[in-house]
C-alpha atoms as a PDB file:
ATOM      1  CA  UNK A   1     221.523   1.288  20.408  1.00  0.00           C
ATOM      2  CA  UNK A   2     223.857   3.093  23.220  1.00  0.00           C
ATOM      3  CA  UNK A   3     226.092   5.525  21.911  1.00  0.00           C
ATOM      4  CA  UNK A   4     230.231   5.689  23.333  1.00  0.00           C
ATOM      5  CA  UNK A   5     230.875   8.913  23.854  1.00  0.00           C
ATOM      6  CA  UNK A   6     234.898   9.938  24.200  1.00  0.00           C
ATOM      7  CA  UNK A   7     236.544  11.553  26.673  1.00  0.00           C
ATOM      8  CA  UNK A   8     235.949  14.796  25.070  1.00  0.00           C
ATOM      9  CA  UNK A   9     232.315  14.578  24.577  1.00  0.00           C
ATOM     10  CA  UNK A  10     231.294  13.705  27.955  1.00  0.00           C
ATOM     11  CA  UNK A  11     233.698  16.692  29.537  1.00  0.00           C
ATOM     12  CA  UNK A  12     231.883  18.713  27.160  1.00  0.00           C
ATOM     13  CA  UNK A  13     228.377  17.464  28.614  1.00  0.00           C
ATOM     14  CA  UNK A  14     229.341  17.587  31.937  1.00  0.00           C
ATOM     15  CA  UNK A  15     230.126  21.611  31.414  1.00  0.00           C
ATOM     16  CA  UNK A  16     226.859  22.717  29.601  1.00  0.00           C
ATOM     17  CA  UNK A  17     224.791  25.158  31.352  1.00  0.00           C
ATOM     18  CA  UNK A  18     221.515  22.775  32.119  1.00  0.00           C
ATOM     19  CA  UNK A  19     219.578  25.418  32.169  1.00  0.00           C
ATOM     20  CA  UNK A  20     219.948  26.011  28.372  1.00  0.00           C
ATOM     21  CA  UNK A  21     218.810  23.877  26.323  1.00  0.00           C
ATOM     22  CA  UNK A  22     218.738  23.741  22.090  1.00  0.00           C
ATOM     23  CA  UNK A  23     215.152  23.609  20.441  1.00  0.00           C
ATOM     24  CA  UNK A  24     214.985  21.944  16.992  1.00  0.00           C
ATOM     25  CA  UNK A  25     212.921  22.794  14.351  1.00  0.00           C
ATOM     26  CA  UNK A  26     211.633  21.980  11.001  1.00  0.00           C
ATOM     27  CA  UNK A  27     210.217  24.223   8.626  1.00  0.00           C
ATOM     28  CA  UNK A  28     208.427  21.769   5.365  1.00  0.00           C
ATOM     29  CA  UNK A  29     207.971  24.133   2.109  1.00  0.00           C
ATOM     30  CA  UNK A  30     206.319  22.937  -0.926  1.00  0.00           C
ATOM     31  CA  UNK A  31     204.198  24.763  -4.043  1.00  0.00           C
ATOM     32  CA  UNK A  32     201.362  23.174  -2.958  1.00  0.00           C
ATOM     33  CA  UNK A  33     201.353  24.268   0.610  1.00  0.00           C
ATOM     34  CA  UNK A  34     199.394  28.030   0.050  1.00  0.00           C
ATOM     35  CA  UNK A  35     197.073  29.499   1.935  1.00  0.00           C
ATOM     36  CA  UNK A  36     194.843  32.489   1.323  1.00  0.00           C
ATOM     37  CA  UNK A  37     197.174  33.023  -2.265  1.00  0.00           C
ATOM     38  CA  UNK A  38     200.429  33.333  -0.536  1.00  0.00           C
ATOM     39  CA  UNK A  39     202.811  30.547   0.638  1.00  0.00           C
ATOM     40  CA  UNK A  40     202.434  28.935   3.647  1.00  0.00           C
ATOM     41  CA  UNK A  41     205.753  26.224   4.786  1.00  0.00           C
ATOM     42  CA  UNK A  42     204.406  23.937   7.951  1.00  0.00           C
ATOM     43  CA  UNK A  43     206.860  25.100  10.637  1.00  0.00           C
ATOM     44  CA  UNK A  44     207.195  22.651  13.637  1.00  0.00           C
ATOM     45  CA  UNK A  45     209.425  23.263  16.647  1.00  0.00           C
ATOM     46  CA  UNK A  46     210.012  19.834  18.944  1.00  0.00           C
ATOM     47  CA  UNK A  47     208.998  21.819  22.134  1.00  0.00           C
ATOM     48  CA  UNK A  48     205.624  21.708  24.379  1.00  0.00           C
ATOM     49  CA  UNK A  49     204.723  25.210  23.701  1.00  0.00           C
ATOM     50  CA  UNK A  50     204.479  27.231  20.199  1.00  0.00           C
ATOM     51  CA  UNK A  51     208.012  29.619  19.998  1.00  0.00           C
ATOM     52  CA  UNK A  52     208.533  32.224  17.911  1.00  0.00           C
ATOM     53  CA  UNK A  53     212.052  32.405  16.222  1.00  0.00           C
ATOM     54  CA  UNK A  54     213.877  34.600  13.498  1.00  0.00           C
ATOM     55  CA  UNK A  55     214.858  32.963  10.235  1.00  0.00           C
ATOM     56  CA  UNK A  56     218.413  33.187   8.852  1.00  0.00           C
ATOM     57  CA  UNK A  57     218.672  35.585   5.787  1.00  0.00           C
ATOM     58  CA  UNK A  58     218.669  33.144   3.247  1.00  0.00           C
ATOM     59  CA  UNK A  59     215.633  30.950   4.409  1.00  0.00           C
ATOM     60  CA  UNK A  60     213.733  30.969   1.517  1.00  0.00           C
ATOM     61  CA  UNK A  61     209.803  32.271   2.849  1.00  0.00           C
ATOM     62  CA  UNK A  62     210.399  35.067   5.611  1.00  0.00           C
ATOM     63  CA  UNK A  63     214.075  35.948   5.504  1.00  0.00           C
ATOM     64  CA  UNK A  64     215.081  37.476   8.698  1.00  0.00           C
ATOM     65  CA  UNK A  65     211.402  37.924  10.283  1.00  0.00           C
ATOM     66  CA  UNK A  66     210.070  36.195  13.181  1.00  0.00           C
ATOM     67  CA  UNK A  67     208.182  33.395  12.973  1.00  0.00           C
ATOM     68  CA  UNK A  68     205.655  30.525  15.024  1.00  0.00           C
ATOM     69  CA  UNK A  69     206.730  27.384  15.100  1.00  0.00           C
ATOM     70  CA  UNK A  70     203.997  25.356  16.211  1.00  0.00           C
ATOM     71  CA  UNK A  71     204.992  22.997  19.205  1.00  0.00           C
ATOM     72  CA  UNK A  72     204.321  19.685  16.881  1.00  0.00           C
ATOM     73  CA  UNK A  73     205.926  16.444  18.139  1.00  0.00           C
ATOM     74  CA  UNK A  74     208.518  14.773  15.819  1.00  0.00           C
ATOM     75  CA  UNK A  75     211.564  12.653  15.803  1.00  0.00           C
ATOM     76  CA  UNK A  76     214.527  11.881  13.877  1.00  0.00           C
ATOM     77  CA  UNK A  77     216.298   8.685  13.759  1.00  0.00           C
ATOM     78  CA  UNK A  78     219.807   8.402  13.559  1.00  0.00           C
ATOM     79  CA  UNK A  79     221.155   8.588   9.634  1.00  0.00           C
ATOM     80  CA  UNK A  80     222.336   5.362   7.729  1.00  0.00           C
ATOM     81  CA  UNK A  81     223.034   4.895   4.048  1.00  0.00           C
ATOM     82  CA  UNK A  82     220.274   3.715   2.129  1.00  0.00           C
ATOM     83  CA  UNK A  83     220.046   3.597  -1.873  1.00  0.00           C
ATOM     84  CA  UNK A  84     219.911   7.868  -2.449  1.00  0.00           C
ATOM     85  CA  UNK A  85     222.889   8.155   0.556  1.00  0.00           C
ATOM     86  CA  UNK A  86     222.998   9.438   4.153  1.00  0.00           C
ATOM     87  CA  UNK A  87     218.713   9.110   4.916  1.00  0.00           C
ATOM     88  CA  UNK A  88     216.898   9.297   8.072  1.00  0.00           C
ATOM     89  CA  UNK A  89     213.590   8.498   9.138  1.00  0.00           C
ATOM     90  CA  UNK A  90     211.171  11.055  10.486  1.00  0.00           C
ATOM     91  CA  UNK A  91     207.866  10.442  12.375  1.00  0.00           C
ATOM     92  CA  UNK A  92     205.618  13.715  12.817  1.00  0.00           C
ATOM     93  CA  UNK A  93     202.762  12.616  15.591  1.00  0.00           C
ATOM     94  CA  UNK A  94     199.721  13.708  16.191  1.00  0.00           C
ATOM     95  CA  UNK A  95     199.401  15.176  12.814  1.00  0.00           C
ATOM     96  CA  UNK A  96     195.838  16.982  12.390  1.00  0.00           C
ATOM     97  CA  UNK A  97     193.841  17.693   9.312  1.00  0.00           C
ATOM     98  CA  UNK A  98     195.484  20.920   8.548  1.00  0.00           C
ATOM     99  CA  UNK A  99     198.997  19.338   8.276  1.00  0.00           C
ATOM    100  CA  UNK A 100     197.644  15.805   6.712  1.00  0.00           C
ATOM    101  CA  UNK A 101     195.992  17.712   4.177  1.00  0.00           C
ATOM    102  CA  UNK A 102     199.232  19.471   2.916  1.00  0.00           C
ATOM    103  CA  UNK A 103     201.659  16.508   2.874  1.00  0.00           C
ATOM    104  CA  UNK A 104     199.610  13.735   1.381  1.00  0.00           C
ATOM    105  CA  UNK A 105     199.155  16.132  -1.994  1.00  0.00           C
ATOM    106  CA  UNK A 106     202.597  17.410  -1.717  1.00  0.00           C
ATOM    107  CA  UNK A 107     203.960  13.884  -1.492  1.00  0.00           C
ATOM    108  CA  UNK A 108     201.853  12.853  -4.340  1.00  0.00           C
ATOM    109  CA  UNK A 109     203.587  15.171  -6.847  1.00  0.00           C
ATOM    110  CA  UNK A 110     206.490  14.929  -8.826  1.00  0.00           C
ATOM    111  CA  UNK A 111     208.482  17.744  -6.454  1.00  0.00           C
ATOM    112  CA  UNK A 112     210.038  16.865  -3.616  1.00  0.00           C
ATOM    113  CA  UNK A 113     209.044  18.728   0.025  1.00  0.00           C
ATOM    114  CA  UNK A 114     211.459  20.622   1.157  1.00  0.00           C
ATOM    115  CA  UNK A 115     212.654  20.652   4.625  1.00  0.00           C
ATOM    116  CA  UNK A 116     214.689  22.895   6.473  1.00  0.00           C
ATOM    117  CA  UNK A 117     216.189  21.777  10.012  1.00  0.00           C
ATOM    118  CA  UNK A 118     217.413  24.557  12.184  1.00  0.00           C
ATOM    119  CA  UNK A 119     218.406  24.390  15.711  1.00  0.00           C
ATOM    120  CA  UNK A 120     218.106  27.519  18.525  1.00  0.00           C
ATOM    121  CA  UNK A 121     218.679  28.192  21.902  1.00  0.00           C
ATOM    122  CA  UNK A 122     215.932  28.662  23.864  1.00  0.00           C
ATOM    123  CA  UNK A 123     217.875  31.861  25.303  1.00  0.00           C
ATOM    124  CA  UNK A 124     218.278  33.290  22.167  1.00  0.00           C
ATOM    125  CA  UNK A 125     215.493  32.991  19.594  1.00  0.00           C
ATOM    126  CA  UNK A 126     217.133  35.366  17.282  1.00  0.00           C
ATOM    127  CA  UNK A 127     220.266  33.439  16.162  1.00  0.00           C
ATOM    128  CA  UNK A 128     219.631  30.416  14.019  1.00  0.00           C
ATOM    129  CA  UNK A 129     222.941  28.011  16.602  1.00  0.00           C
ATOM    130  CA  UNK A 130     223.057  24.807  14.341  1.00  0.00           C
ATOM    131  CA  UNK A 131     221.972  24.445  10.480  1.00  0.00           C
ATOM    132  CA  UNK A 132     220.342  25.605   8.585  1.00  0.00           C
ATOM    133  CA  UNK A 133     220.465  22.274   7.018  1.00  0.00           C
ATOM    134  CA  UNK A 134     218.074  21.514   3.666  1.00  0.00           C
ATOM    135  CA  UNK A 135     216.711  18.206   3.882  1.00  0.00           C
ATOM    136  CA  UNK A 136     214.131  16.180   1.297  1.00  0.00           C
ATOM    137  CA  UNK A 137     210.831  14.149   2.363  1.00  0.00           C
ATOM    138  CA  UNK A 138     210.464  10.978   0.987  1.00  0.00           C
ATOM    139  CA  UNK A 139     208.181   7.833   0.981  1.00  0.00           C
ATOM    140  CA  UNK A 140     205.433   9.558   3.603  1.00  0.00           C
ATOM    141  CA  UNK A 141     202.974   7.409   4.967  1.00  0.00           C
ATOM    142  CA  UNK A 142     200.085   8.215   7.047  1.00  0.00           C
ATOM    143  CA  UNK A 143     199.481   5.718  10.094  1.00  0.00           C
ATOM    144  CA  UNK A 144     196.428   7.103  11.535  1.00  0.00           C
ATOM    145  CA  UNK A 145     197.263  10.406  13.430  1.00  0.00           C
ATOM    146  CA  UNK A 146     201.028   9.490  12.636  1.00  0.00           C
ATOM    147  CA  UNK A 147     203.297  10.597   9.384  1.00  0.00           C
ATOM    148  CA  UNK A 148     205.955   8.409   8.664  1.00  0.00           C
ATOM    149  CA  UNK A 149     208.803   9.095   6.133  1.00  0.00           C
ATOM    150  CA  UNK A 150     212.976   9.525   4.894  1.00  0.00           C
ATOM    151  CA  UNK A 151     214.867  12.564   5.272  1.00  0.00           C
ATOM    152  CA  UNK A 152     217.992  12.940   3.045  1.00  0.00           C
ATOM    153  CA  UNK A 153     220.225  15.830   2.016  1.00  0.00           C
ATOM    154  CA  UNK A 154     219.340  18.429  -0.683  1.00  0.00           C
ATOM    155  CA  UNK A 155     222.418  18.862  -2.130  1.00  0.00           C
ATOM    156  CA  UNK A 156     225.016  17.304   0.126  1.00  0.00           C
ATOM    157  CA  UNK A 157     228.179  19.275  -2.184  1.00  0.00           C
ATOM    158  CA  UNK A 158     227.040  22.165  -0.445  1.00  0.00           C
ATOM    159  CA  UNK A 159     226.931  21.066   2.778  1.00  0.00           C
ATOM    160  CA  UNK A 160     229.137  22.490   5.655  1.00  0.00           C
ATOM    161  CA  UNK A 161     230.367  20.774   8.626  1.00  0.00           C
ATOM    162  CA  UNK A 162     232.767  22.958  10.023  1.00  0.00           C
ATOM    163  CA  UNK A 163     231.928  26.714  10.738  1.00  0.00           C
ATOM    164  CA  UNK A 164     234.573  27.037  13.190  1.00  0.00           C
ATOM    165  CA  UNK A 165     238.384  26.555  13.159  1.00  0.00           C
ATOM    166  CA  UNK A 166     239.009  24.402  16.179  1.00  0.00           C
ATOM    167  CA  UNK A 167     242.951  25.578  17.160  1.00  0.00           C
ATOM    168  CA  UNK A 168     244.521  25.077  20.764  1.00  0.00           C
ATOM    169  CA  UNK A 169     244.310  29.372  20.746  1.00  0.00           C
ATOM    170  CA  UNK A 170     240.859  29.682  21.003  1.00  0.00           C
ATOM    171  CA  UNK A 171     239.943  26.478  22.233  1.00  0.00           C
ATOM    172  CA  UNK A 172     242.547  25.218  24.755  1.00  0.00           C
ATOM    173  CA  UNK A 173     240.620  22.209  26.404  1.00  0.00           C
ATOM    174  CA  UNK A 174     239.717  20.749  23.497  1.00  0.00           C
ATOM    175  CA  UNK A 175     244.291  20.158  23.448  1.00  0.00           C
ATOM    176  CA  UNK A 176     243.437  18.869  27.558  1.00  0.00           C
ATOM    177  CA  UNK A 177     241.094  16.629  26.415  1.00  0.00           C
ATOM    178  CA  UNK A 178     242.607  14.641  23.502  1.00  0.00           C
ATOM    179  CA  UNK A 179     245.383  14.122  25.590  1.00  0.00           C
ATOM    180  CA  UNK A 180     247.764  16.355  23.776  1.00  0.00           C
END
């Protein structure tokens, strides 16, 4: 389905530096998913290389170290409202034993896998740029090397939008652009 974008959104586009470009990632933490005694979160970055990023302070395994991500492809679908609210589905491809064996369990269990989506620029791995958003995994299915599932929001009362005041003083062409 094409999306309309306004007037506004495709100025912004056409302004972006092309040679940046954001890197999402997903970071899936669960009891179950340990490793030599000690937790260990699947951490997947939608890239076609393994990155290395720092976590925010309050991420909840590693706070404020760098980290892989392992280049793991993935996709989100746009949201809709289903029966638990805003959900989205999530493919993971090319899923190998290692992952496959820490899902299936984890989904098995009464406790829901966590999922934390962050978003960097590829200039600056330091400085988590969008999110850190916490997410739940729901209904996974494995379709041969492919894991199929729902993402919806943790706790969607503490969710926040807006990090930025958006006034004509510090950002003038946003005024241009709506016409005002």
């Amino acid at each position: 389905m094409p999306i309309t974008a306004t007037r506004a959104w495709e100025e912004a586009a056409a302004t972006v530096d092309v040679t940046e470009r954001m890197l999402v990632t997903l970071e899936f933490v669960h009891s179950v998913f340990v490793e030599n005694g000690a937790p260990a979160p699947i951490r997947a970055v939608m890239n076609t290389e393994d990155m290395q990023f720092r976590l925010d302070g309050n991420a909840p395994l590693n706070a404020g170290e760098m980290v892989t991500f392992k280049a793991i492809p993935f996709g989100i679908e746009y949201p809709s409202i289903g029966q638990l609210g805003a959900e989205a589905g999530i493919w993971i491809d090319n899923v190998n034993r290692e992952v496959g064996r820490y899902l299936q369990p984890a989904t098995a269990l009464n406790e829901s896998v966590r999922v934390i989506f962050r978003g960097y620029l590829k200039s600056d791995p330091d400085t988590v740029g969008h999110g850190p958003y916490q997410l739940l995994l729901r209904n996974v299915k494995r379709k041969a090397s492919r894991l199929e599932g729902t993402l919806t929001i943790a706790d969607p009362t503490r969710l926040r939008v807006l990090r930025e005041i958006y006034d004509q003083a510090r950002f003038p062409a946003l005024m241009v652009a709506a016409g005002a």
